[in-house]
N, C-alpha and C. Protein backbone atom coordinates (compact mmCIF):
# COMPACT_ATOMS: atom_id res chain seq x y z
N UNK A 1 -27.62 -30.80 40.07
CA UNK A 1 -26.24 -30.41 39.86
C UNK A 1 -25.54 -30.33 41.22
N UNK A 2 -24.40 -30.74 41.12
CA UNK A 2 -23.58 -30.93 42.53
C UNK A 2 -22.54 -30.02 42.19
N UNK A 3 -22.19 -28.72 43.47
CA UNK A 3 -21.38 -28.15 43.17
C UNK A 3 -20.53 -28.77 44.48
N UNK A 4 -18.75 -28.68 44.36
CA UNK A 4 -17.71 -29.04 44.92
C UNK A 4 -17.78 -27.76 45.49
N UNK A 5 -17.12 -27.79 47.34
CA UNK A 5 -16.61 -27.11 47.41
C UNK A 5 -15.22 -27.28 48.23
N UNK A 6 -14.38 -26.72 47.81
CA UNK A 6 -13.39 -26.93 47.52
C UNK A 6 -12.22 -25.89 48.81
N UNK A 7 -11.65 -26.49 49.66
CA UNK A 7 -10.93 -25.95 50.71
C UNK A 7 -9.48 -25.44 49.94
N UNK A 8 -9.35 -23.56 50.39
CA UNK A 8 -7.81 -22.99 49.55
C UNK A 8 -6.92 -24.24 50.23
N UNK A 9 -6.12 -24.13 49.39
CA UNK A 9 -4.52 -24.81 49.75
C UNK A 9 -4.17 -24.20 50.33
N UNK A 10 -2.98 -24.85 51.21
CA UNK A 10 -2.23 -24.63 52.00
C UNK A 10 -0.98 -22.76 51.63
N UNK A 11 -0.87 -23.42 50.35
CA UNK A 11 -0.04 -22.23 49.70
C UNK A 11 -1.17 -20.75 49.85
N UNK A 12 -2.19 -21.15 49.15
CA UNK A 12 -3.19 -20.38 49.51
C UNK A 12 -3.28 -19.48 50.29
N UNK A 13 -3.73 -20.34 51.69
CA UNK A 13 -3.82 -19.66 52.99
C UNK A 13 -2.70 -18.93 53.69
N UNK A 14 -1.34 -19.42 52.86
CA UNK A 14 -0.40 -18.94 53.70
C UNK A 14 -0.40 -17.33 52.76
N UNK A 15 -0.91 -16.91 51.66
CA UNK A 15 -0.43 -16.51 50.60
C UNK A 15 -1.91 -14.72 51.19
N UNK A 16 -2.55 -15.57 51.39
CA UNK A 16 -3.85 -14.54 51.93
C UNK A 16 -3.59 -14.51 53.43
N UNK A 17 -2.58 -14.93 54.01
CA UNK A 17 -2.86 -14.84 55.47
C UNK A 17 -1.59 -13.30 55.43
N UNK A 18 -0.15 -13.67 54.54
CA UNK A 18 1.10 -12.49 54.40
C UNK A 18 -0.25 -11.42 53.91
N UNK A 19 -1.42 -11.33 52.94
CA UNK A 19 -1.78 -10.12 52.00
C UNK A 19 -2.10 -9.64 53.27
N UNK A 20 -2.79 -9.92 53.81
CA UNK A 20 -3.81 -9.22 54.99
C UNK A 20 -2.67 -8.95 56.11
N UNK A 21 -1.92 -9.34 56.68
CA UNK A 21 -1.00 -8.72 57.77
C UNK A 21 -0.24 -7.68 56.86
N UNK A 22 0.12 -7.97 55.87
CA UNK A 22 0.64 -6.78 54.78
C UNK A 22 -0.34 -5.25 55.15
N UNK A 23 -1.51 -5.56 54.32
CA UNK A 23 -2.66 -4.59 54.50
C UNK A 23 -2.98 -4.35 56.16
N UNK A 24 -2.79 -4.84 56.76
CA UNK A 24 -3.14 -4.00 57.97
C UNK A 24 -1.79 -3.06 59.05
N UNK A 25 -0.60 -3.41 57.87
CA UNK A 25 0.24 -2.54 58.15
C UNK A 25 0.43 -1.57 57.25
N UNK A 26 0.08 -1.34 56.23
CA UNK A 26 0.08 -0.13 55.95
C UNK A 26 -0.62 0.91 56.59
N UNK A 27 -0.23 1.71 56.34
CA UNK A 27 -0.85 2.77 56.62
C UNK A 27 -1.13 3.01 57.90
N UNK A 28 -0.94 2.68 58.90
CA UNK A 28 -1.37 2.55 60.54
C UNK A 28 0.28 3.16 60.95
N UNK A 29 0.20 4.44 61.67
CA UNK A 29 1.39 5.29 61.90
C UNK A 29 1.55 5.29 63.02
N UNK A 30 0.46 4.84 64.15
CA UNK A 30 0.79 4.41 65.27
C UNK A 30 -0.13 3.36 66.36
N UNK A 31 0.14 2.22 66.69
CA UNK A 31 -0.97 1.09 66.96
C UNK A 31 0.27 -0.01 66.98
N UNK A 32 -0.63 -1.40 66.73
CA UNK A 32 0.21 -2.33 66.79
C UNK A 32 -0.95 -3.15 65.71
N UNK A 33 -0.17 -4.65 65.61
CA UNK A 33 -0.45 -5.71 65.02
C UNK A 33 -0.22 -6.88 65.36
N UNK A 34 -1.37 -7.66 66.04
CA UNK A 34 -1.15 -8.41 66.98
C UNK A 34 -1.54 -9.95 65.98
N UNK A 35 -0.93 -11.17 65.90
CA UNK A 35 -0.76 -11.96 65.28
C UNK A 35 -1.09 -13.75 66.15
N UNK A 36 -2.23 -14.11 66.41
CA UNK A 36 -2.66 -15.18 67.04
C UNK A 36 -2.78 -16.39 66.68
N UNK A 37 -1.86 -17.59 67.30
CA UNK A 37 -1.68 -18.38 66.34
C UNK A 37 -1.82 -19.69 67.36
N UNK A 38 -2.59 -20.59 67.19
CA UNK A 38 -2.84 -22.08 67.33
C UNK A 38 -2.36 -23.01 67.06
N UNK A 39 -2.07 -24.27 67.29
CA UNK A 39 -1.26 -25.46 66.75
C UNK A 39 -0.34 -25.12 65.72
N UNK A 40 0.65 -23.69 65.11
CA UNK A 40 1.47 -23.35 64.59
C UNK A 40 0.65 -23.17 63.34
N UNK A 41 -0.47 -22.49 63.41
CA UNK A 41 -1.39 -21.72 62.17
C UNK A 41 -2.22 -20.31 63.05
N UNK A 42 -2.21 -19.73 62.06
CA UNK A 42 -2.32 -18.26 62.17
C UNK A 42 -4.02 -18.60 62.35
N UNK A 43 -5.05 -17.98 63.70
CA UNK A 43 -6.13 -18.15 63.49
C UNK A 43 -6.77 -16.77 63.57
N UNK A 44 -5.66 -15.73 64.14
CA UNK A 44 -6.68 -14.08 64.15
C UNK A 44 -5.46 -13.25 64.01
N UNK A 45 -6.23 -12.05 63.91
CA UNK A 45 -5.18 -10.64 63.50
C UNK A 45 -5.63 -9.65 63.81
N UNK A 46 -5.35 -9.32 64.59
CA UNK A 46 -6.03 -7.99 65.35
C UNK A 46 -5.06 -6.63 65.41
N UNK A 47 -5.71 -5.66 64.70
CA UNK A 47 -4.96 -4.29 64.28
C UNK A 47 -5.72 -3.18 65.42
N UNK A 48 -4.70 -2.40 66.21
CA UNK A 48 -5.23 -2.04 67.35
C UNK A 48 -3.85 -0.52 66.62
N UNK A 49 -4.98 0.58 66.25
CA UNK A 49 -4.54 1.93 65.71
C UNK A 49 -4.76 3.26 66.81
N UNK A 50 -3.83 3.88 66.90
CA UNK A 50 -3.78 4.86 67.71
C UNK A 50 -4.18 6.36 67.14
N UNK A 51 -4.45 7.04 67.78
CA UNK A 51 -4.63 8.65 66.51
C UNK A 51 -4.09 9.39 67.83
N UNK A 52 -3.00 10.10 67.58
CA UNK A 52 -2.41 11.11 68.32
C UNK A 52 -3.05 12.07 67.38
N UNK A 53 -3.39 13.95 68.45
CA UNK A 53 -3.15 14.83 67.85
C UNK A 53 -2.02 15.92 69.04
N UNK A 54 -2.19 16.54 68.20
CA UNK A 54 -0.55 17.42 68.55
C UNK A 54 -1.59 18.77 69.56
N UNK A 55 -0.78 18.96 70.88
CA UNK A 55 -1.84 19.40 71.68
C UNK A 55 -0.85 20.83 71.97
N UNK A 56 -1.43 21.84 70.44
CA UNK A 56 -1.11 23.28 70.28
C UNK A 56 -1.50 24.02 71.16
């Protein structure tokens, strides 16, 4: 038996590349979101989160 495997589409990738920069902005209250991109495609995403505490 031959299984295909089969590369996401283009729509795809663009479609899981917004979920995940989505998800790594939530919730992050102080940091950044750094967005790395190659021949005009997104190849990394690097979420860099800060934790302040309040110095009572």
């Amino acid at each position: 038996m031959i299984t295909e495997i089969r590369k996401p589409s283009k729509g795809q990738l663009k479609t899981e590349v917004a979920e995940q920069i989505a998800s790594f902005l939530q919730g992050i209250q102080f940091g950044s979101v750094e967005i790395i991109i190659h021949d005009s495609k997104v190849v990394q995403i690097e979420r860099r989160e800060k934790l302040r505490f309040d110095a009572k």
